[in-house]
N, C-alpha and C. Protein backbone atom coordinates (compact mmCIF):
# COMPACT_ATOMS: atom_id res chain seq x y z
N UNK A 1 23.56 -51.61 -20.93
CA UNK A 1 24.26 -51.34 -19.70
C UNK A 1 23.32 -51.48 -18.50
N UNK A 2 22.43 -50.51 -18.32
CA UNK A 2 21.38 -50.99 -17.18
C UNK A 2 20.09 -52.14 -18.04
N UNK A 3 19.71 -52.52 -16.83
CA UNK A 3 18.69 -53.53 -17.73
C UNK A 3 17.10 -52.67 -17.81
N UNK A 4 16.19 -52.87 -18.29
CA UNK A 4 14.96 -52.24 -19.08
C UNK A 4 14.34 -51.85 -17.33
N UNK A 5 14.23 -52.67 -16.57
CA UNK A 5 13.35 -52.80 -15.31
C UNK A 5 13.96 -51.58 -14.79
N UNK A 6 15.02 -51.31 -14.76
CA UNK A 6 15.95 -50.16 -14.06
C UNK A 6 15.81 -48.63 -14.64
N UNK A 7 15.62 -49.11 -15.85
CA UNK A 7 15.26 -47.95 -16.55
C UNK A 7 14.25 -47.20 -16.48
N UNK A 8 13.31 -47.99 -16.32
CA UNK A 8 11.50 -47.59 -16.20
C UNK A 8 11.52 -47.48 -15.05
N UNK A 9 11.84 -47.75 -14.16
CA UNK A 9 11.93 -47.36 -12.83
C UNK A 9 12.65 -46.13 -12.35
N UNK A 10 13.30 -45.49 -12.94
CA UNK A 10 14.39 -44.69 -13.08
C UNK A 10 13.07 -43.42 -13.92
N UNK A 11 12.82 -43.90 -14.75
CA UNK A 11 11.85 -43.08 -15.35
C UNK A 11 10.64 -42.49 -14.90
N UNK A 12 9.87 -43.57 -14.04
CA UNK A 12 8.69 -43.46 -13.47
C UNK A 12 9.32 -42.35 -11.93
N UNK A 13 10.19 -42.64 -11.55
CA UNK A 13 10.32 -41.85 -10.06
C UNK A 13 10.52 -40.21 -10.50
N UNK A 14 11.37 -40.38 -12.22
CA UNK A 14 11.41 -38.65 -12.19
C UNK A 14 10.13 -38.37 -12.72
N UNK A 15 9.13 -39.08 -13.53
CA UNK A 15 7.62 -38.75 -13.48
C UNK A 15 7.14 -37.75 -12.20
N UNK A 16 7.23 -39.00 -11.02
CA UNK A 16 6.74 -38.68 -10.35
C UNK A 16 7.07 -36.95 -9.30
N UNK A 17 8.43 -37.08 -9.26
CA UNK A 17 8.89 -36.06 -9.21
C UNK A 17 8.35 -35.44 -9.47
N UNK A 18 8.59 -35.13 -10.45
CA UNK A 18 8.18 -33.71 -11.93
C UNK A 18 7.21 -33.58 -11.67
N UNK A 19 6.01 -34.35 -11.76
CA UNK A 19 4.24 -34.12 -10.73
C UNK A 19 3.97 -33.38 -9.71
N UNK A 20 5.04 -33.95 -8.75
CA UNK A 20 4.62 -33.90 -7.05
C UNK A 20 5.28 -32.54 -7.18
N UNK A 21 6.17 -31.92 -8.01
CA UNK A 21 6.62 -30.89 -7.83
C UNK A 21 5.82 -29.46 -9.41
N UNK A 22 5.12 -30.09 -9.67
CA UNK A 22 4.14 -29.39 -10.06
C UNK A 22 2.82 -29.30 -9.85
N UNK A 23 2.29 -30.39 -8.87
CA UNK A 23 1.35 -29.84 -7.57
C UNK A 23 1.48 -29.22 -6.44
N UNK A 24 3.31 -28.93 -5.96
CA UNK A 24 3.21 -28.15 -5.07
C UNK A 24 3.21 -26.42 -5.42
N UNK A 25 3.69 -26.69 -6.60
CA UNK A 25 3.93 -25.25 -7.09
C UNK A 25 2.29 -24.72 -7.14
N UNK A 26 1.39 -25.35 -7.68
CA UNK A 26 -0.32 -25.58 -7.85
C UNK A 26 -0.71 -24.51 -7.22
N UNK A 27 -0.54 -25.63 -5.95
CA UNK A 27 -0.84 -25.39 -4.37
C UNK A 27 -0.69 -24.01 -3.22
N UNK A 28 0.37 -23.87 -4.10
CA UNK A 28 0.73 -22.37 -3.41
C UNK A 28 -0.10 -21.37 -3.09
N UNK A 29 -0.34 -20.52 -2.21
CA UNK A 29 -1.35 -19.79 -2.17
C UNK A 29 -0.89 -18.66 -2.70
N UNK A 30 -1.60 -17.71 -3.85
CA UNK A 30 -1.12 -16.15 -3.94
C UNK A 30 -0.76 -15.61 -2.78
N UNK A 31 0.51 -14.56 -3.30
CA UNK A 31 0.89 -13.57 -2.46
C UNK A 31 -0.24 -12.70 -2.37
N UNK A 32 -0.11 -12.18 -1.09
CA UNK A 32 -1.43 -10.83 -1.19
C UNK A 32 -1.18 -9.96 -1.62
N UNK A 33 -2.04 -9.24 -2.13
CA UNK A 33 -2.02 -7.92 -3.11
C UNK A 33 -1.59 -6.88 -2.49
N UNK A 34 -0.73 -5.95 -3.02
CA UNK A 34 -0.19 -4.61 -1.95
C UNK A 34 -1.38 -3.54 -2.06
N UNK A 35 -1.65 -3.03 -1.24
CA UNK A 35 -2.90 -2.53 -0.62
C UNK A 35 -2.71 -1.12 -1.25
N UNK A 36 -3.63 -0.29 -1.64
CA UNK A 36 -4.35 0.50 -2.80
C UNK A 36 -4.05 1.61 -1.55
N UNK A 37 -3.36 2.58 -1.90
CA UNK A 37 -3.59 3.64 -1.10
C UNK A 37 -4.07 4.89 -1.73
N UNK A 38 -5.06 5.85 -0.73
CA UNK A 38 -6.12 6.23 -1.21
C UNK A 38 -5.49 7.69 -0.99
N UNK A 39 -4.38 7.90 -0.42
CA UNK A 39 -3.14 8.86 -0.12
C UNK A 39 -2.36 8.84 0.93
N UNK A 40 -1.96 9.83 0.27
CA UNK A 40 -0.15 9.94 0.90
C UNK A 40 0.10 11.37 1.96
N UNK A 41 0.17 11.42 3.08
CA UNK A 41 0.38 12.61 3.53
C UNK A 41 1.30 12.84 4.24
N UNK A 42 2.85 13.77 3.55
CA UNK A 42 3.72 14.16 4.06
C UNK A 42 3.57 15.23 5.04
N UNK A 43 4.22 15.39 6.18
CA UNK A 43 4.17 15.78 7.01
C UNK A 43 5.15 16.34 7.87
N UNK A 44 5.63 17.58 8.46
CA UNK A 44 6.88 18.19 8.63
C UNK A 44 7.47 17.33 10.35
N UNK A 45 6.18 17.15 10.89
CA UNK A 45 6.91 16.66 12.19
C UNK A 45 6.53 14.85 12.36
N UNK A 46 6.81 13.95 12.07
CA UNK A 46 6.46 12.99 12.22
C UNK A 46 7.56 11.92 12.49
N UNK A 47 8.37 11.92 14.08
CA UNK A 47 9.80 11.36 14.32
C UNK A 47 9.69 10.04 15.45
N UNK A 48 8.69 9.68 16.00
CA UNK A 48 8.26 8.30 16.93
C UNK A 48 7.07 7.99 16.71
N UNK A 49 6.66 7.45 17.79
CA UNK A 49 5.23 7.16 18.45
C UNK A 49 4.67 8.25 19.02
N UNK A 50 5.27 9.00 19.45
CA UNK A 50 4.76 10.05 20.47
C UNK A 50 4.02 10.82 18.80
N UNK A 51 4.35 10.89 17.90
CA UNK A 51 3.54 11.76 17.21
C UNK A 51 2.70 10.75 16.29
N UNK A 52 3.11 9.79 16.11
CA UNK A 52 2.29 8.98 15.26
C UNK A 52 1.02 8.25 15.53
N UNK A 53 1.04 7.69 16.88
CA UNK A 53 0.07 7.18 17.30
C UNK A 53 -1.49 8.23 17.12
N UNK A 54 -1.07 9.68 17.78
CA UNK A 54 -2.39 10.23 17.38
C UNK A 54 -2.75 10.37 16.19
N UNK A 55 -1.69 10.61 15.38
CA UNK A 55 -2.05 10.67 13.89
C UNK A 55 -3.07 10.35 13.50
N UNK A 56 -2.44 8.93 13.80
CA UNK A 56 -3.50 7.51 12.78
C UNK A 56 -4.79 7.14 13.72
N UNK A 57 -4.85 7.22 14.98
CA UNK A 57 -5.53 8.13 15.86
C UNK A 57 -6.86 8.58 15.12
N UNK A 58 -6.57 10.47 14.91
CA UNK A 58 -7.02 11.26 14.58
C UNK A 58 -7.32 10.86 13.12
N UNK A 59 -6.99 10.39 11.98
CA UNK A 59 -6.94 10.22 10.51
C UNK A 59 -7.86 9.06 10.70
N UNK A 60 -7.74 8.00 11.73
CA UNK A 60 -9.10 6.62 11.19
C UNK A 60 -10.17 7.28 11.21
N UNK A 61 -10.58 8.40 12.60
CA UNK A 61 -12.21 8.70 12.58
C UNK A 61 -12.53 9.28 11.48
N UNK A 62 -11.96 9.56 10.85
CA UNK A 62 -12.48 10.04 9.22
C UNK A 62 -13.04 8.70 8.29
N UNK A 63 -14.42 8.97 8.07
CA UNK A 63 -15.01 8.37 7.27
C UNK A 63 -14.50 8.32 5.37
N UNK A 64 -14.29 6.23 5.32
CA UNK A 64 -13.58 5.98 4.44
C UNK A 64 -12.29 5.44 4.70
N UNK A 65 -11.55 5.66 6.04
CA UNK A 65 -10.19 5.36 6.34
C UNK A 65 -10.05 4.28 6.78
N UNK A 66 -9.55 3.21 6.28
CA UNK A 66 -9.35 1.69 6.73
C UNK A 66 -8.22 1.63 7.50
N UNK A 67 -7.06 2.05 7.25
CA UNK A 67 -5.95 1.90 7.80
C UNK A 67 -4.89 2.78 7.43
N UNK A 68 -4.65 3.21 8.57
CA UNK A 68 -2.97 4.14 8.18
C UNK A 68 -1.55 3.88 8.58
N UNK A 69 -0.80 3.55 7.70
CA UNK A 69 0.71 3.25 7.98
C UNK A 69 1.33 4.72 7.87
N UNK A 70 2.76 3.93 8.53
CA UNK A 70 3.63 5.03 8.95
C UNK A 70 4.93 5.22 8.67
N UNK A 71 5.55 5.88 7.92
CA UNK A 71 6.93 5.74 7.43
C UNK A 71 7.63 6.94 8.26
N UNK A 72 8.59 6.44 9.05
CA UNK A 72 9.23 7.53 9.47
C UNK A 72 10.29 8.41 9.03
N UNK A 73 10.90 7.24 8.06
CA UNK A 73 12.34 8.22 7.18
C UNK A 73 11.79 9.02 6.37
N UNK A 74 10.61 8.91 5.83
CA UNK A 74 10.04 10.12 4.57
C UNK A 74 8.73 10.93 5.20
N UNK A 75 9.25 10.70 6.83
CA UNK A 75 7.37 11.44 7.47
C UNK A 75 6.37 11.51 6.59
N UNK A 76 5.65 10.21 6.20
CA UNK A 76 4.81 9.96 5.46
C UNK A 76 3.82 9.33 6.36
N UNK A 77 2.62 9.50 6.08
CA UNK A 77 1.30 8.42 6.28
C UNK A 77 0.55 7.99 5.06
N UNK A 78 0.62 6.66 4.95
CA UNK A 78 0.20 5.83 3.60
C UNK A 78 -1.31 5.38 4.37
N UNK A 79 -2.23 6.15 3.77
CA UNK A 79 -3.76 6.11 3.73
C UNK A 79 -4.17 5.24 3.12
N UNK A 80 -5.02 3.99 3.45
CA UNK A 80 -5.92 2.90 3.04
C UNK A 80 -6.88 3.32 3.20
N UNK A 81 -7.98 3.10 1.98
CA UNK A 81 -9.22 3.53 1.85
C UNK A 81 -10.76 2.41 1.66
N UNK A 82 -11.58 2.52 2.84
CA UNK A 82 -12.60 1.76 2.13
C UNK A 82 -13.61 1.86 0.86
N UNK A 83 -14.91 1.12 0.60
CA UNK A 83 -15.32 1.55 -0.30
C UNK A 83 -15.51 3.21 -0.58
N UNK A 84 -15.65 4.11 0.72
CA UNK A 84 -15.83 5.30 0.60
C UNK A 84 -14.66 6.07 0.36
N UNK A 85 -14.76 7.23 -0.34
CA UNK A 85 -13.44 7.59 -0.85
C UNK A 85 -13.16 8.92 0.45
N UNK A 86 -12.45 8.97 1.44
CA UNK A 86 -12.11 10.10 2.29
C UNK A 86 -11.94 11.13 1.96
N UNK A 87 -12.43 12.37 2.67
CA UNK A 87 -12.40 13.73 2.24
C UNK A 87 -10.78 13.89 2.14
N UNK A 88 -10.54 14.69 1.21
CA UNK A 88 -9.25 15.46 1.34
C UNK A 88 -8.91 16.23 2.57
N UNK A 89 -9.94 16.91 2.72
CA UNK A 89 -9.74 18.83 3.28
C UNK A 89 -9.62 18.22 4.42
N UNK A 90 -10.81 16.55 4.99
CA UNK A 90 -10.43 16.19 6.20
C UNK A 90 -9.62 15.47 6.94
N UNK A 91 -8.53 14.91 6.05
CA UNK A 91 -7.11 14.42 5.96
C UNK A 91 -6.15 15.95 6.11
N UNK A 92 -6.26 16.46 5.52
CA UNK A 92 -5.43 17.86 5.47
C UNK A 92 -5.86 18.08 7.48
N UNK A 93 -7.23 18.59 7.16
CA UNK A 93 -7.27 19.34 8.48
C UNK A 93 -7.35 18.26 9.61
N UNK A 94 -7.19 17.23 9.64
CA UNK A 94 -6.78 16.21 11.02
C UNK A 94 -5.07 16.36 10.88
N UNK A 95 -4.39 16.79 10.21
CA UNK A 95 -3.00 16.37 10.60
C UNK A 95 -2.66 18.16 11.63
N UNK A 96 -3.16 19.00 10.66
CA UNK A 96 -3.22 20.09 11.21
C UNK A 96 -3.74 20.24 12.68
N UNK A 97 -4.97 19.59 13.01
CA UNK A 97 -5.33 19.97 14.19
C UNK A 97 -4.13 18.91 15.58
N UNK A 98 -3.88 18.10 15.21
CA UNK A 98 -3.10 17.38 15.75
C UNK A 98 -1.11 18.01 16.16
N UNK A 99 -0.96 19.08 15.44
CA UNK A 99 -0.24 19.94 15.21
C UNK A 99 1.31 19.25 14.43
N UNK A 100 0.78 18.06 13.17
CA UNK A 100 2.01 17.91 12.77
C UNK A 100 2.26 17.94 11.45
N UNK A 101 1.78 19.23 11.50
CA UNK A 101 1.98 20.33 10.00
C UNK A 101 2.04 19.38 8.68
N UNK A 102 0.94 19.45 8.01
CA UNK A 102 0.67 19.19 6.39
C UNK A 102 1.84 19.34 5.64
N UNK A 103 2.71 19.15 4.65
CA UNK A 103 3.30 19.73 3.80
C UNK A 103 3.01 19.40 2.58
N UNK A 104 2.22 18.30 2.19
CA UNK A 104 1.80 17.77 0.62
C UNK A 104 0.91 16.35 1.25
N UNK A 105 -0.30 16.25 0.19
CA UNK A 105 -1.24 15.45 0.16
C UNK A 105 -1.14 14.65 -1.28
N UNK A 106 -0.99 13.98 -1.35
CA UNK A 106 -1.05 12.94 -2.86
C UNK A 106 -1.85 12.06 -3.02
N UNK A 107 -2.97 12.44 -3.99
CA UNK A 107 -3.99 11.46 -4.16
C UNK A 107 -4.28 10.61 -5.32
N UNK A 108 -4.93 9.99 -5.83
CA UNK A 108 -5.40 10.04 -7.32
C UNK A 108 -5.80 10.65 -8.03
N UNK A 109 -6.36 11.76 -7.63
CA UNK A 109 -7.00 13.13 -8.04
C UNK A 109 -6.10 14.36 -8.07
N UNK A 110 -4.97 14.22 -7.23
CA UNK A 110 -4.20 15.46 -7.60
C UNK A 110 -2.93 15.16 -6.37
N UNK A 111 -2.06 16.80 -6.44
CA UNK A 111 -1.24 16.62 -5.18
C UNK A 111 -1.62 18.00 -4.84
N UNK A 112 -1.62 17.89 -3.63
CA UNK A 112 -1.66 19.40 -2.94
C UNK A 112 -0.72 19.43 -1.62
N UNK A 113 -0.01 20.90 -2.35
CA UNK A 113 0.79 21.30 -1.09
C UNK A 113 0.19 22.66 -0.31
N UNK A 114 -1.16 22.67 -0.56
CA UNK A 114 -2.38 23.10 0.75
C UNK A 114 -3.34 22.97 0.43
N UNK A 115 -3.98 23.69 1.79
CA UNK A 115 -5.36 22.75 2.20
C UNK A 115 -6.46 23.09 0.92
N UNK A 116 -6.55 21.20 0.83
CA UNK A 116 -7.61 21.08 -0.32
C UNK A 116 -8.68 21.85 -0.67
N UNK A 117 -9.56 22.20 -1.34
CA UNK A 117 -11.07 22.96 -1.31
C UNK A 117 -11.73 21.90 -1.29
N UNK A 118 -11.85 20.57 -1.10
CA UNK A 118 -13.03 19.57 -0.75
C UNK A 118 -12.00 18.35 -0.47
């Protein structure tokens, strides 16, 4: 029905296909890795900017703290940690001094619903 030339030609383009579309897949760059948090600190008042900004603020100058996100529906702050591992007691007592009350700390090491002993 088709002649041989048509065929191999027919053949060779889905080759090629099938290649070009398994070098792009290759090619792809990994997704980035979701970032290691070093804790979690719920918090009773945490409803805009007006309270969040100092937060994270007050929580970077703590040695060890790379970055802090902010969830507002579960008044959470999701703590990123560098190689140094951040004090507890000084995560606890920066949310406190900032006045937007501790209610639970979650770490790898434990959970505390008060202020840590270290």
């Amino acid at each position: 029905m088709f002649s041989r030339n048509f065929r191999q030609l027919i053949l060779g383009l889905l080759t090629l296909a099938t290649i070009g579309a398994e070098r792009a897949e290759a090619q792809q760059p990994a997704p980035p890795a979701a970032p290691q948090y070093a804790a979690i600190l719920t918090v009773k008042h945490l409803c805009c900017a007006k309270e969040s900004i100092p937060a994270i603020k007050e929580l970077s100058r703590i040695p060890g703290i790379k970055r802090v996100a902010v969830d507002y529906k579960t008044r959470s702050l999701y703590i990123e940690q560098t190689d140094v591992v951040p004090s507890r007691q000084a995560i606890w007592d920066a949310a406190a001094r900032i006045q937007i009350e501790p209610l639970r700390l979650a770490t790898p090491e434990g959970v505390y619903n008060a202020r840590p002993k270290r």
